[in-house]
Protein backbone atom coordinates (compact mmCIF):
# COMPACT_ATOMS: atom_id res chain seq x y z
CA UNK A 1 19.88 29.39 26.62
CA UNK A 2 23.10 29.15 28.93
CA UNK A 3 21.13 31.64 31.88
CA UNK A 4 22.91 31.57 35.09
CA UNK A 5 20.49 32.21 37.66
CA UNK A 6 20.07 35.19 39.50
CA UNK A 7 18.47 36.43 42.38
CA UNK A 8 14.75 37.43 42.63
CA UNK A 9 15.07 40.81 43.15
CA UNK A 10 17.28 41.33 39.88
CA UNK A 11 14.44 40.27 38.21
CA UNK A 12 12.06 42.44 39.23
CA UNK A 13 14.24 45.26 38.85
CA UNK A 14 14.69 44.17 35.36
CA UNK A 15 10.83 43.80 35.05
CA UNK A 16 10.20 46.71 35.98
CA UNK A 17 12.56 48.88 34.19
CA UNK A 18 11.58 47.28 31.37
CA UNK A 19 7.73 48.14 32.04
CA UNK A 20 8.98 52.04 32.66
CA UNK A 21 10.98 52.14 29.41
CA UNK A 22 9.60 54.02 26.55
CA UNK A 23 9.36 52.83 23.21
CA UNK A 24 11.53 53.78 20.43
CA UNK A 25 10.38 54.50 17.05
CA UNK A 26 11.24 51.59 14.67
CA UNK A 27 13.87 52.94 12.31
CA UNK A 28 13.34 51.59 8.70
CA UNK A 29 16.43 49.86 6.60
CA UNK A 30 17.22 52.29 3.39
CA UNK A 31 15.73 50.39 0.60
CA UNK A 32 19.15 50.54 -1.00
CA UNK A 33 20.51 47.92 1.44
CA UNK A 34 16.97 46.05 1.43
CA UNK A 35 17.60 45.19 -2.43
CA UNK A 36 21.44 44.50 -1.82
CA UNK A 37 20.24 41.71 0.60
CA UNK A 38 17.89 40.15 -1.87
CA UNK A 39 20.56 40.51 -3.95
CA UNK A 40 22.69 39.08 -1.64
CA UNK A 41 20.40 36.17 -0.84
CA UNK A 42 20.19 35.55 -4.73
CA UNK A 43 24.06 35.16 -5.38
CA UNK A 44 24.48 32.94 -2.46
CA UNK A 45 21.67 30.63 -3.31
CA UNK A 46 23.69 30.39 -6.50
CA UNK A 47 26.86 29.86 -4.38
CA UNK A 48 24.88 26.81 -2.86
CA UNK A 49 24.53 25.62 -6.14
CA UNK A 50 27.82 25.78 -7.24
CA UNK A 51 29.46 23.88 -4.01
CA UNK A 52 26.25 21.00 -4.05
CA UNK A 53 26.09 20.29 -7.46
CA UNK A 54 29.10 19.26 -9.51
CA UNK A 55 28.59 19.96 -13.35
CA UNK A 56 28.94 16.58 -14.16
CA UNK A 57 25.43 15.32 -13.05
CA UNK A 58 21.99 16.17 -13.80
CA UNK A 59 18.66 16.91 -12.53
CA UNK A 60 16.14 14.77 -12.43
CA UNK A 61 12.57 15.23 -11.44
CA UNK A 62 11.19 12.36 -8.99
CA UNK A 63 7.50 12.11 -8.56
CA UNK A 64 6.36 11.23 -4.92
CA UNK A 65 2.93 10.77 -3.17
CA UNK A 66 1.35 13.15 -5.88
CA UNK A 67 3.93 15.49 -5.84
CA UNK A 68 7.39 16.37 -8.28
CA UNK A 69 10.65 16.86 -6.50
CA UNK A 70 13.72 17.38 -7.98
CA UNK A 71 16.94 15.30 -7.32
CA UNK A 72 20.29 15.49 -8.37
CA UNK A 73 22.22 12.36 -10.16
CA UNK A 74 25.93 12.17 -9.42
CA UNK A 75 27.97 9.69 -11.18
CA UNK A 76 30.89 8.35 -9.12
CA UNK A 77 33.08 4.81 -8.55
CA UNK A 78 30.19 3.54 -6.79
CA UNK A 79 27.58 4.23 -9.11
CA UNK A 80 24.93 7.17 -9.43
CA UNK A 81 24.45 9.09 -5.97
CA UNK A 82 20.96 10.72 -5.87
CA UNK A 83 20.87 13.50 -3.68
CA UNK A 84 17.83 15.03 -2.96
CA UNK A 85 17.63 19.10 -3.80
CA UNK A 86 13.76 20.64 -3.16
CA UNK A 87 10.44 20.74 -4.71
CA UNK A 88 9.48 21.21 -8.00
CA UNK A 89 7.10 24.13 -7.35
CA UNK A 90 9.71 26.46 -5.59
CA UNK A 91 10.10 28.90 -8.38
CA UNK A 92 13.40 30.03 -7.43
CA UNK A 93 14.79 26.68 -6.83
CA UNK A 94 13.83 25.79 -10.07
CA UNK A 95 15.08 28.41 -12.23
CA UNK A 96 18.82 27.40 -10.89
CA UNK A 97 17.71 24.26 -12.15
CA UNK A 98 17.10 25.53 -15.36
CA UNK A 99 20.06 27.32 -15.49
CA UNK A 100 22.57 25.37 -14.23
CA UNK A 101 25.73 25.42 -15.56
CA UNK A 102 25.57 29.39 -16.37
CA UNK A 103 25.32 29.98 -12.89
CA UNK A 104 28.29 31.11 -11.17
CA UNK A 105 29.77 32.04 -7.62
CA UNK A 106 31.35 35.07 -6.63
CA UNK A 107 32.44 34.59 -3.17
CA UNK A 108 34.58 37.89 -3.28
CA UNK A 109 31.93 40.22 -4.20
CA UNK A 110 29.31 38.37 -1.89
CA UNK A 111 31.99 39.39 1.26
CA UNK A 112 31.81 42.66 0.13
CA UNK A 113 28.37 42.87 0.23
CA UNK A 114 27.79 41.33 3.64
CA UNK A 115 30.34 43.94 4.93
CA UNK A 116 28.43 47.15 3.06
CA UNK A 117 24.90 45.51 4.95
CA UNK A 118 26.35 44.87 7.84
CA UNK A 119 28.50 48.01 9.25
CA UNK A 120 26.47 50.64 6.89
CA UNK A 121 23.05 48.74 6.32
CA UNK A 122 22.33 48.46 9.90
CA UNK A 123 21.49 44.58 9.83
CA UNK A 124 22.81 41.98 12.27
CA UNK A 125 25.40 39.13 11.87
CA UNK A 126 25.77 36.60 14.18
CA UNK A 127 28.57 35.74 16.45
CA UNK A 128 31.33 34.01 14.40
CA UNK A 129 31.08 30.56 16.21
CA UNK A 130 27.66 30.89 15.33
CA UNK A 131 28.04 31.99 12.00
CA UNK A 132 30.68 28.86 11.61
CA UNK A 133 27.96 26.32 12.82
CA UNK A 134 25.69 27.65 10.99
CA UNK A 135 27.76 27.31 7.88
CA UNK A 136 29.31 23.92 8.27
CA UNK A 137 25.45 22.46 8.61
CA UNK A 138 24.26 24.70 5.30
CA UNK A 139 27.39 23.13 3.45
CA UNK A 140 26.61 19.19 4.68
CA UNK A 141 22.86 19.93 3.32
CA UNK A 142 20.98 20.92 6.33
CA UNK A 143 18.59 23.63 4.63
CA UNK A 144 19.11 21.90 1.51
CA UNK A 145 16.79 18.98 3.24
CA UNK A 146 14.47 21.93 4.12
CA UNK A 147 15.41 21.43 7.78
CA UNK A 148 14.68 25.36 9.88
CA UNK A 149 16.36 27.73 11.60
CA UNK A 150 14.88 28.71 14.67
CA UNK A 151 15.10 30.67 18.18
CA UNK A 152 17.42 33.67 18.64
CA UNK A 153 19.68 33.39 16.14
CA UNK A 154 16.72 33.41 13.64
CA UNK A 155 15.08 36.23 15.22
CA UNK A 156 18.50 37.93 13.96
CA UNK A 157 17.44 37.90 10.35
CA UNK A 158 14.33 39.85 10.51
CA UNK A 159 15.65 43.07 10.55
CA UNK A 160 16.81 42.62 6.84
CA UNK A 161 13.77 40.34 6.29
CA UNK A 162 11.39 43.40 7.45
CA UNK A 163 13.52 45.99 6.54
CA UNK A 164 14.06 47.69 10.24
CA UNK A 165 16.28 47.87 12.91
CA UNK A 166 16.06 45.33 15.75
CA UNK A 167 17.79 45.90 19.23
CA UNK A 168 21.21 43.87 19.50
CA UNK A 169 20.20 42.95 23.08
CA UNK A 170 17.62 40.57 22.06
CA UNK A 171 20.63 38.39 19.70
CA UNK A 172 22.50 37.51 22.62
CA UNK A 173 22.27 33.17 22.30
CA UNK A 174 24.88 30.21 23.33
CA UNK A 175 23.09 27.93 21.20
CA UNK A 176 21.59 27.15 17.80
CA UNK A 177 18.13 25.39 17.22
CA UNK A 178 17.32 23.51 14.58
CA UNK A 179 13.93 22.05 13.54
CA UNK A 180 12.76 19.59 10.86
CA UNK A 181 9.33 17.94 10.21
CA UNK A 182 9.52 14.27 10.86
CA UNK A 183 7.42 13.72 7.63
CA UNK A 184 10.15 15.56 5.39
CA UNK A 185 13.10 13.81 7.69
CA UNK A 186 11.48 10.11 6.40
CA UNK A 187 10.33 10.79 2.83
CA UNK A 188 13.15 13.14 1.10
CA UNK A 189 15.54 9.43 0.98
CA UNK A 190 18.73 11.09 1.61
CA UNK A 191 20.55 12.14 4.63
CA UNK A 192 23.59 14.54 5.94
CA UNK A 193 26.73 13.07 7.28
CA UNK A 194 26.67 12.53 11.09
CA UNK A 195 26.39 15.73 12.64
CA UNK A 196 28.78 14.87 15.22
CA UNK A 197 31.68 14.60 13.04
CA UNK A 198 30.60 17.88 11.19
CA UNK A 199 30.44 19.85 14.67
CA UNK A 200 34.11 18.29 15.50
CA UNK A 201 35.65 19.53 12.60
CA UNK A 202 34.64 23.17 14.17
CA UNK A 203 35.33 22.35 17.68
CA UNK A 204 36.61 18.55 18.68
CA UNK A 205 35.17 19.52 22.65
CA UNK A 206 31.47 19.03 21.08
CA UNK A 207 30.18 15.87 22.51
CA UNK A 208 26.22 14.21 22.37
CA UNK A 209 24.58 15.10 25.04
CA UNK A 210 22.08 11.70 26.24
CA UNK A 211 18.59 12.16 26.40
CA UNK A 212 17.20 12.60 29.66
CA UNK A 213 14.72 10.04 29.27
CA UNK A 214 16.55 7.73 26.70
CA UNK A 215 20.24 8.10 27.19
CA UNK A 216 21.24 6.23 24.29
CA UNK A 217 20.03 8.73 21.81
CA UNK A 218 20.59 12.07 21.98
CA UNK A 219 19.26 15.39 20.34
CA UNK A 220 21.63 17.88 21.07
CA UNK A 221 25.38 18.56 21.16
CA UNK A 222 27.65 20.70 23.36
CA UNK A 223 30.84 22.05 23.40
CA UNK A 224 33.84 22.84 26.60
CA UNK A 225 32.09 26.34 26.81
CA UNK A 226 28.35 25.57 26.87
CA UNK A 227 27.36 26.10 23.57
CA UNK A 228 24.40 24.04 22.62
CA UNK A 229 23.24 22.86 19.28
CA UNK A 230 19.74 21.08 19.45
CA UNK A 231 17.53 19.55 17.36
CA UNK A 232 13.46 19.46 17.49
CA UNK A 233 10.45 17.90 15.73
CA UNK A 234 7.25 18.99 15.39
CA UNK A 235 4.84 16.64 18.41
CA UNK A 236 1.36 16.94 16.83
CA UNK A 237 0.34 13.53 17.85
CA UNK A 238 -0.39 12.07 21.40
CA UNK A 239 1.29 13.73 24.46
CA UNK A 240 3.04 10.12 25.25
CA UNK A 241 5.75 11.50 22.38
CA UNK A 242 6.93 14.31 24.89
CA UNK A 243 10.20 13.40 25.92
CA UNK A 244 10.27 10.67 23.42
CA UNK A 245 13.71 11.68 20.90
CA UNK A 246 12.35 10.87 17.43
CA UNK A 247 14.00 9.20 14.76
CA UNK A 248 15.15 11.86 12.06
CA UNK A 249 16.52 9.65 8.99
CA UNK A 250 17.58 12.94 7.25
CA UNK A 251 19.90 14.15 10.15
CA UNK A 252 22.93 12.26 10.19
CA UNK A 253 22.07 10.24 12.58
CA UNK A 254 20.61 12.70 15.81
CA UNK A 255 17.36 12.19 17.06
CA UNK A 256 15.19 15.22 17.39
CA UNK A 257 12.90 16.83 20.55
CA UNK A 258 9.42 16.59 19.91
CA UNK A 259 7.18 19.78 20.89
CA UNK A 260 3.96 20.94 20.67
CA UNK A 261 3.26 23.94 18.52
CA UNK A 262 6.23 23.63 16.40
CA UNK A 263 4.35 22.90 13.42
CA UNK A 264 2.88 25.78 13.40
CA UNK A 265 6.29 27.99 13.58
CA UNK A 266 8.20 26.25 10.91
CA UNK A 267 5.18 25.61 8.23
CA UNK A 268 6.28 27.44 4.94
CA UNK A 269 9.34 28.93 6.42
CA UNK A 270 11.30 31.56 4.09
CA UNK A 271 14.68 31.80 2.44
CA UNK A 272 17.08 34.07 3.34
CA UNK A 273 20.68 34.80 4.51
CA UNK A 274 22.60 34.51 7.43
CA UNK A 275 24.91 37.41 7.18
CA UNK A 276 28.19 35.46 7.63
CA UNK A 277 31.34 35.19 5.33
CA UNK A 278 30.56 35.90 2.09
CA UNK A 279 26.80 35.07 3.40
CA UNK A 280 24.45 31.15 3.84
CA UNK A 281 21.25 30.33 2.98
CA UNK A 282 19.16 28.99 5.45
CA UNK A 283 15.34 28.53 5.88
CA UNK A 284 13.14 30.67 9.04
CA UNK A 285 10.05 31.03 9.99
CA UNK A 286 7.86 33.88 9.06
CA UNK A 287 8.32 36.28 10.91
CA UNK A 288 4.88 36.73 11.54
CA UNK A 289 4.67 32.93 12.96
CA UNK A 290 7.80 33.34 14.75
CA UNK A 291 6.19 36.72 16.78
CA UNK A 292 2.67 34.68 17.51
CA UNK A 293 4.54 31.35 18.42
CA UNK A 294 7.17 33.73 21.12
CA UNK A 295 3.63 34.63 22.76
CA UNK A 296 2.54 30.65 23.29
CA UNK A 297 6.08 29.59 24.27
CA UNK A 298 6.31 32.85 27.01
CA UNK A 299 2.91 30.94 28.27
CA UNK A 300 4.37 28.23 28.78
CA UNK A 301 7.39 29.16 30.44
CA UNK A 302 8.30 27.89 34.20
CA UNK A 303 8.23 31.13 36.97
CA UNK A 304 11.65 30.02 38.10
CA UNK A 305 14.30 32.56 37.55
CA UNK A 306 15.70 31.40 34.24
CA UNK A 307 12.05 31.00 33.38
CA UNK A 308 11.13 34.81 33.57
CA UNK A 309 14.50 36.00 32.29
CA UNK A 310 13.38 33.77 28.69
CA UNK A 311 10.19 34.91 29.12
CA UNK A 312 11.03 38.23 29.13
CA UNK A 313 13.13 37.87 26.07
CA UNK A 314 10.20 35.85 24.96
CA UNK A 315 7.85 38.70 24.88
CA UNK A 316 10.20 41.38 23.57
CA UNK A 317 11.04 39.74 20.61
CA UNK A 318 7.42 39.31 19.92
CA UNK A 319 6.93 42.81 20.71
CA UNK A 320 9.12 44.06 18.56
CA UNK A 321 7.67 41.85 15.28
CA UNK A 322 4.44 42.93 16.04
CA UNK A 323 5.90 46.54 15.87
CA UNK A 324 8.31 46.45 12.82
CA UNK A 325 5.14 44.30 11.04
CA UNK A 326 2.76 47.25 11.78
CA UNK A 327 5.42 49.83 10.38
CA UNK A 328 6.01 48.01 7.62
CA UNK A 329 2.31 47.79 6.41
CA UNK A 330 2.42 44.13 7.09
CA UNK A 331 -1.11 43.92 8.71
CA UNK A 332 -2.94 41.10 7.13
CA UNK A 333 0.38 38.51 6.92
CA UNK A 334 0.17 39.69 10.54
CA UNK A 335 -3.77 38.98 10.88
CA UNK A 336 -4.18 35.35 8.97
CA UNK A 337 -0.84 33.84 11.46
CA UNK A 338 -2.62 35.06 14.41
CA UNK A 339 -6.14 34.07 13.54
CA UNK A 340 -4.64 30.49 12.33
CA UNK A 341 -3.39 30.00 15.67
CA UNK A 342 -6.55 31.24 17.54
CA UNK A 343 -8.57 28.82 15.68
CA UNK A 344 -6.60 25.70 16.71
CA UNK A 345 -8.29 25.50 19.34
CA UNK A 346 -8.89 26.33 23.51
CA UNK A 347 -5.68 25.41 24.79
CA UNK A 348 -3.91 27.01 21.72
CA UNK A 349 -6.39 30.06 22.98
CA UNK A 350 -5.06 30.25 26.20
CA UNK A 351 -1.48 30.65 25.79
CA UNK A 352 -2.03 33.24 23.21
CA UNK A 353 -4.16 35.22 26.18
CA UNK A 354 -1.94 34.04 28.79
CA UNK A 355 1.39 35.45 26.18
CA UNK A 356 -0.38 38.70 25.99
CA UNK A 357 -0.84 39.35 29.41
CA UNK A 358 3.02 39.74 29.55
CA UNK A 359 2.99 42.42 27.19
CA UNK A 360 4.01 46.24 28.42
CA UNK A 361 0.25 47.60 28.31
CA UNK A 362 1.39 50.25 25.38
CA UNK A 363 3.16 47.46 23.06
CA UNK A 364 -0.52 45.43 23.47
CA UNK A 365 -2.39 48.15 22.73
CA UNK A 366 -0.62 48.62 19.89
CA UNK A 367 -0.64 45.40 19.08
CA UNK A 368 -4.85 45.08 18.69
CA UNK A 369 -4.66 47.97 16.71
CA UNK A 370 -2.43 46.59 14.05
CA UNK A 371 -4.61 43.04 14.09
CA UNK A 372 -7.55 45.17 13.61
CA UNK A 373 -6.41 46.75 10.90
CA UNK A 374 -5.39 43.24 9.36
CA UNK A 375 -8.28 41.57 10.27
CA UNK A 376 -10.28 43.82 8.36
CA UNK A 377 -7.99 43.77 5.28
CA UNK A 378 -8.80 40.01 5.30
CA UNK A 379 -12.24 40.23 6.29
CA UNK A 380 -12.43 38.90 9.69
CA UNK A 381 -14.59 40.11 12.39
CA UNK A 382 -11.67 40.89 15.11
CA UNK A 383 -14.25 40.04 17.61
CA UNK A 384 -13.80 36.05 16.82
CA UNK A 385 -9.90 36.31 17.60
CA UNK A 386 -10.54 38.05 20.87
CA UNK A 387 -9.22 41.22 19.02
CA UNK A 388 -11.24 44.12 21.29
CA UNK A 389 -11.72 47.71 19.49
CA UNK A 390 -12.57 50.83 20.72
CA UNK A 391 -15.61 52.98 18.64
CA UNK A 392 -13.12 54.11 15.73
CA UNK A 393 -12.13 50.34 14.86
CA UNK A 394 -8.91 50.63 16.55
CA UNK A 395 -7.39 47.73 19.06
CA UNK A 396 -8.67 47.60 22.67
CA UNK A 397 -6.94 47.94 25.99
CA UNK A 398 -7.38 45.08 27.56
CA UNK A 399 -5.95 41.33 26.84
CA UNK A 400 -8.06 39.12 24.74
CA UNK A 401 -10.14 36.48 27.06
CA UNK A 402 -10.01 33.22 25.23
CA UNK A 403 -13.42 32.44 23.92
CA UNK A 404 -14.56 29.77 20.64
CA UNK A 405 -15.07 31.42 17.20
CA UNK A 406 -18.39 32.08 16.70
């Protein structure tokens, strides 16, 4: 995250005026701005569309291992070019398919609109350099080969996502993480140009960084000033593939950083737009996932001095989702992320536990409450999840021990 370190009793001053500080009432998004960002999100989907898909080709649907896919056929000197485009059960996706050729881009209006949600709407852009990255990756295909936003600069779209206002302080980031599942990387059959050349056209200082452990691959780039651009897989198989860069045919040649729980974060991530320009679609995790996952990764977090600074971040910006996800009558989406995660098993347990322990004493409180309430929507006995309520049903005091569902 670009931390400088700092000495020990900064951080406990910051600890503990962060343990003293009261919490502020989440402040809802009018709903007029909430539909100008779907809106928003629709025209530059369509945008997308426009820019990837010259009228001159066609769509195609491609059957693979069971399932339909849709590709794009693009006559040129060399012959056809198939490009690959997204599944044939994303509804959205394949309504533009259906109505290509009518669709068209408005880049002028879309500006407009990202102005309007930005200074009056109340929702959060990113830096430009981020913004820029960001973009140059969406245009070479990155989210179009369903690769994920994640980290800070994702945590920056929930406050349109969930409709409330999110503090600025937890948006500061020198980098950008992206994440891909090495199953998608091997079987969509099409790939982005080399990532290095698309970062150079930005900044020519951005150089591969070698992996620690293999230092002719790498899975990460970074510029003159620090600013990092990484790439991770999802490790769900044996601990030997820590530290191990993995392949990633889809990525223009970078190797990604395998880690444990990452599947769980970037299953079914979510459309929406980075509020940048005249506005980019990109793919994040639920929010709900991304609040749950913040817990394990704060658990897991060294006790050096960057360590407790991230954790600390860690922990607010899970915090904060839990909040806005109460306010927002979000319960059970809530509920069913956090029980999926409890029931993967002890050590998955444990740094849940271990995450909430960090928690201000209020912000868990309220926390159990709202899982409570989503638990019962969905008809789980809280009592499995470690979930602990008081006589009226609503969340407990104290953190969750980890213990086996019954």
């Amino acid at each position: 995250m670009g931390f400088r370190p700092v000495e020990r009793g900064v951080i406990i001053f910051l600890q503990e005026s962060y343990n003293r500080r009261k919490s502020v009432p989440i402040r809802e998004i009018d709903l007029m701005y909430q539909t100008m960002l779907a809106e928003l999100g629709q025209r530059s989907l369509d945008g997308s569309f426009v820019a990837e898909f010259p009228l001159e080709g066609r769509f195609v649907s491609v059957p693979v291992k069971g399932k339909e896919y849709w590709y794009f056929d693009h006559p040129g000197q060399d012959g056809v070019k198939r490009s690959y485009v997204g599944p044939k059960n994303d509804e959205e996706l394949t309504k533009r398919v259906t109505d290509f050729g009518a669709i068209k881009d408005d880049l002028r209006n879309r500006r407009r609109m990202v102005a309007t949600l930005t200074r009056e709407g109340g929702m959060n852009a990113p830096p430009r350099f981020t913004g820029d990255i960001i973009e140059a990756l969406a245009n070479a295909g990155l989210f179009r080969l369903r690769a994920v936003l994640v980290g800070t600069v994702a945590f920056q779209t929930y406050s349109g996502i969930l409709g409330v206002r999110l503090p600025a302080s937890l948006m500061q980031t020198s980098d950008a993480d992206f994440a891909q599942f090495h199953s998608i990387s091997t079987a969509v059959n099409d790939s982005i140009p080399p990532i290095g050349e698309v970062l150079e056209k930005l900044d020519p200082t951005f150089r591969e960084v070698p992996h620690l452990n293999h230092p002719t691959r790498s899975t990460q780039f970074v510029n003159a000033k620090n600013y990092k651009v990484e790439f991770l897989t999802p490790n769900t198989g044996s601990d030997d593939n820590q530290q191990k860069p993995a392949d990633m045919p889809a990525l223009g040649g970078i190797s990604a950083e395998p880690l444990r729980f990452l599947d769980y974060l970037i299953y079914n991530p979510i459309r929406t737009v980075i509020l940048h320009k005249s506005g980019i679609t990109v793919n994040v995790p639920a929010a709900e996932r991304y609040a749950v996952h913040k817990l394990i990764v704060a658990s897991r977090r060294q006790n050096d001095d960057n360590g407790v600074l991230k954790r600390e971040k860690d922990v607010q910006q899970a915090s904060h989702l839990f909040e806005a996800m109460g306010a927002t009558r979000r319960h059970s989406d809530l509920a069913l992320a956090y029980c999926e995660a409890w029931e993967r098993g002890q050590s998955w347990r444990d740094a849940i536990a271990r995450g909430l322990s960090f928690m201000r004493p209020d912000r868990r409180l309220q926390l159990m409450s709202v899982l409570a309430e989503g638990m019962a929507e969905i008809g789980e006995d809280p009592a499995r999840y470690g979930v602990e309520t008081g006589p009226d049903g609503a969340g407990g005091t104290s953190t969750p021990a980890p213990k086996s569902r019954r």
